[in-house]
Protein backbone atom coordinates (compact mmCIF):
# COMPACT_ATOMS: atom_id res chain seq x y z
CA UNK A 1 -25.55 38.22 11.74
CA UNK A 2 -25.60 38.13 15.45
CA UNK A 3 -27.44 34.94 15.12
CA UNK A 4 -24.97 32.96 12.84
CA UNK A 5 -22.01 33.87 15.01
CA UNK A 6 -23.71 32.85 17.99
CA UNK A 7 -24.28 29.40 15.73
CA UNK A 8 -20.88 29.16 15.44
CA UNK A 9 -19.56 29.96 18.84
CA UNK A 10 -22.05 27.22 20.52
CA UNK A 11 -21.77 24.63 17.66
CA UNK A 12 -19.08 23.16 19.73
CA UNK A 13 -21.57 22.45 22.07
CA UNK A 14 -24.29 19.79 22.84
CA UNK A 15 -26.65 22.11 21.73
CA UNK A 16 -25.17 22.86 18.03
CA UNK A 17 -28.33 20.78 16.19
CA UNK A 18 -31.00 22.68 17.09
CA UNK A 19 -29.38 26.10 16.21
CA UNK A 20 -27.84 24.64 13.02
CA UNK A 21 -30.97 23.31 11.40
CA UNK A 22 -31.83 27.32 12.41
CA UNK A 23 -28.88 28.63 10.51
CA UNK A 24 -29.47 26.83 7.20
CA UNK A 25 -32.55 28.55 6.55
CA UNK A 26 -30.46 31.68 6.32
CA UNK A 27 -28.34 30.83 3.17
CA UNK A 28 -24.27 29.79 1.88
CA UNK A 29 -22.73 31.00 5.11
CA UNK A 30 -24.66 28.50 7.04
CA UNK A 31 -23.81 25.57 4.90
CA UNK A 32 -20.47 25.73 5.99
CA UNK A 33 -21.39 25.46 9.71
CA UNK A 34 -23.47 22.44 9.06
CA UNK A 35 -20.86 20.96 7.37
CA UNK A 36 -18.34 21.15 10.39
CA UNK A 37 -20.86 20.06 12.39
CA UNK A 38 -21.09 17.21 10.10
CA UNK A 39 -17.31 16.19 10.28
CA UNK A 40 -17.50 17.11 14.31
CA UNK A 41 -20.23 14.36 14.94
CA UNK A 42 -18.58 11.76 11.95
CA UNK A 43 -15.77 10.63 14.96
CA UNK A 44 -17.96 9.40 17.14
CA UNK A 45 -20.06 7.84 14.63
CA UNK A 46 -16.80 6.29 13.25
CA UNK A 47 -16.05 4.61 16.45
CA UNK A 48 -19.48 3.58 17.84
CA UNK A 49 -18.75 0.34 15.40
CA UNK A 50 -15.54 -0.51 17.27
CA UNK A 51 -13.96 0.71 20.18
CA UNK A 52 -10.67 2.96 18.42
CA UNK A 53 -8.79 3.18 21.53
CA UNK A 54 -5.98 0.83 22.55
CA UNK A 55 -4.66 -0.41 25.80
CA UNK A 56 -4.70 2.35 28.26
CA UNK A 57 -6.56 4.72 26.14
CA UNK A 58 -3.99 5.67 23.66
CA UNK A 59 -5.77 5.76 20.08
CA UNK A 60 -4.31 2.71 18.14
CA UNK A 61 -3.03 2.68 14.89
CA UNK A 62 -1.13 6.26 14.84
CA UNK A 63 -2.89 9.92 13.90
CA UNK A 64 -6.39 9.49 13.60
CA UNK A 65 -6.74 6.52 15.68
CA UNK A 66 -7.72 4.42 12.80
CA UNK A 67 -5.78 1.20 12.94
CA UNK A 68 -5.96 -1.68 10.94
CA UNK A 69 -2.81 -3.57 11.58
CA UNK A 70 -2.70 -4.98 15.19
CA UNK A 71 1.50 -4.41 16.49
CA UNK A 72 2.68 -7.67 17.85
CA UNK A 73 5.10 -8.10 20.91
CA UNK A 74 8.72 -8.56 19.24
CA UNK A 75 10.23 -11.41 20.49
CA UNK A 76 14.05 -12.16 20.79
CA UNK A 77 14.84 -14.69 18.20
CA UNK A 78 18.25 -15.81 20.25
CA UNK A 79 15.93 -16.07 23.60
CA UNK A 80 12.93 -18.40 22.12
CA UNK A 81 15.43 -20.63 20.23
CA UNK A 82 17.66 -20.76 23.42
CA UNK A 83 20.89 -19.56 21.32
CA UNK A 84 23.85 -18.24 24.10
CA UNK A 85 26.74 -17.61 21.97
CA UNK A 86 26.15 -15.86 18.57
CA UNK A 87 29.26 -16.50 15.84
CA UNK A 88 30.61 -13.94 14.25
CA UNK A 89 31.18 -17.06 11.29
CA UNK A 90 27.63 -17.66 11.22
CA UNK A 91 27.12 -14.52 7.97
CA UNK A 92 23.72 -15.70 7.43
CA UNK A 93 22.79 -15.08 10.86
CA UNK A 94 24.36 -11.92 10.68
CA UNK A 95 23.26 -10.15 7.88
CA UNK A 96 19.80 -10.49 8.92
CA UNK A 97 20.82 -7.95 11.74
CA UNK A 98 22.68 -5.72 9.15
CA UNK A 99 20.86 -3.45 6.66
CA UNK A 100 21.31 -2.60 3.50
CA UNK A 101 23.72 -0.03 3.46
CA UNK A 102 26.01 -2.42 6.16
CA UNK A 103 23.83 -0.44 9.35
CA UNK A 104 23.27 -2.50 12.86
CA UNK A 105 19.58 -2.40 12.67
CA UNK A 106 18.67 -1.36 16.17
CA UNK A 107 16.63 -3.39 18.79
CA UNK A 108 13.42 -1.63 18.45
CA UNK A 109 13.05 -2.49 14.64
CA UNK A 110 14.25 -6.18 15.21
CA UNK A 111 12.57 -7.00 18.63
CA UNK A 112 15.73 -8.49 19.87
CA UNK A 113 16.56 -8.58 23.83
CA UNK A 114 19.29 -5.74 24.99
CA UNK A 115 22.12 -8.60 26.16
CA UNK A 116 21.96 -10.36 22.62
CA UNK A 117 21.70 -7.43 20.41
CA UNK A 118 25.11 -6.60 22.51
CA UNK A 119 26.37 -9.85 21.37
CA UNK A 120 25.36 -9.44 18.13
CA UNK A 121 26.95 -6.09 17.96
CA UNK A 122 30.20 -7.74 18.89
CA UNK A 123 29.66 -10.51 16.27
CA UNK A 124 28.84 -8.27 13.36
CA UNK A 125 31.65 -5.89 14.06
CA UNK A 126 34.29 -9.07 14.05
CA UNK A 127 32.65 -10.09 10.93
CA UNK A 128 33.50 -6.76 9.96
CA UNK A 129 37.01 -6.87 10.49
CA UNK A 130 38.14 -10.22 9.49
CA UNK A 131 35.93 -9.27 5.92
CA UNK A 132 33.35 -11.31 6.45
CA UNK A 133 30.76 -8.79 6.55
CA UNK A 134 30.98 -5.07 4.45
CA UNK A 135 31.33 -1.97 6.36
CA UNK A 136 29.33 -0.08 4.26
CA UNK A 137 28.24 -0.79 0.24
CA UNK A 138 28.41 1.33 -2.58
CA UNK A 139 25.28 3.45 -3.44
């Protein structure tokens, strides 16, 4: 007994293989400690392939630091195609920016810059008033 707790308690440790392949000789108990020793050595293994750290060390890709999808840099629409004034007329325009249930969608969803989503805030909400745009729609 003494030995398979003291397995457990240094399996943790650099030294874990040597007293694991000891504790499976002993029987079911030990299976289990192999088996976390297992899924302890599987994350480096899973990122000695490819590096699965970001920029500045932060895993990439969410919990578990497996991503697939690379995030691009959002880029202000109104900024790249050098568009000043934004009309509250223009309801095309507009109800990109809106959501389905009549929301703003905010800047960190639609990547545009803080002056024109304040313009566009202004636009929508005139659209808004003069009916061009819904408030809200039915669910």
């Amino acid at each position: 007994m003494s030995e398979e707790t003291h397995g457990k308690a240094s399996e943790s440790g650099a030294s874990a293989a040597p007293q694991g392949s000891t504790g499976s000789d002993s029987g079911p108990g030990s299976g289990s400690s192999s088996g976390s020793s297992s899924g302890s050595s599987s994350g480096p293994a899973r990122s000695g392939g490819r590096p699965s750290s970001g920029p500045g060390g932060r895993p990439s890709g969410g919990p578990g630091g497996r991503g697939k999808f690379f995030r691009r840099k959002k880029v202000c629409k109104f900024c790249t195609e050098k568009i000043d004034a934004i009309p509250y007329r223009d309801v095309r325009l507009l109800q990109g920016f809106v959501a389905e249930r009549g929301k703003i969608v905010p800047r960190r969803l639609t990547g545009v810059c803080t002056t024109h989503q304040r313009r566009l805030t202004r636009a929508i909400k005139q659209a808004r008033n003069i009916a061009l745009l819904p408030f809200a729609t039915r669910h």
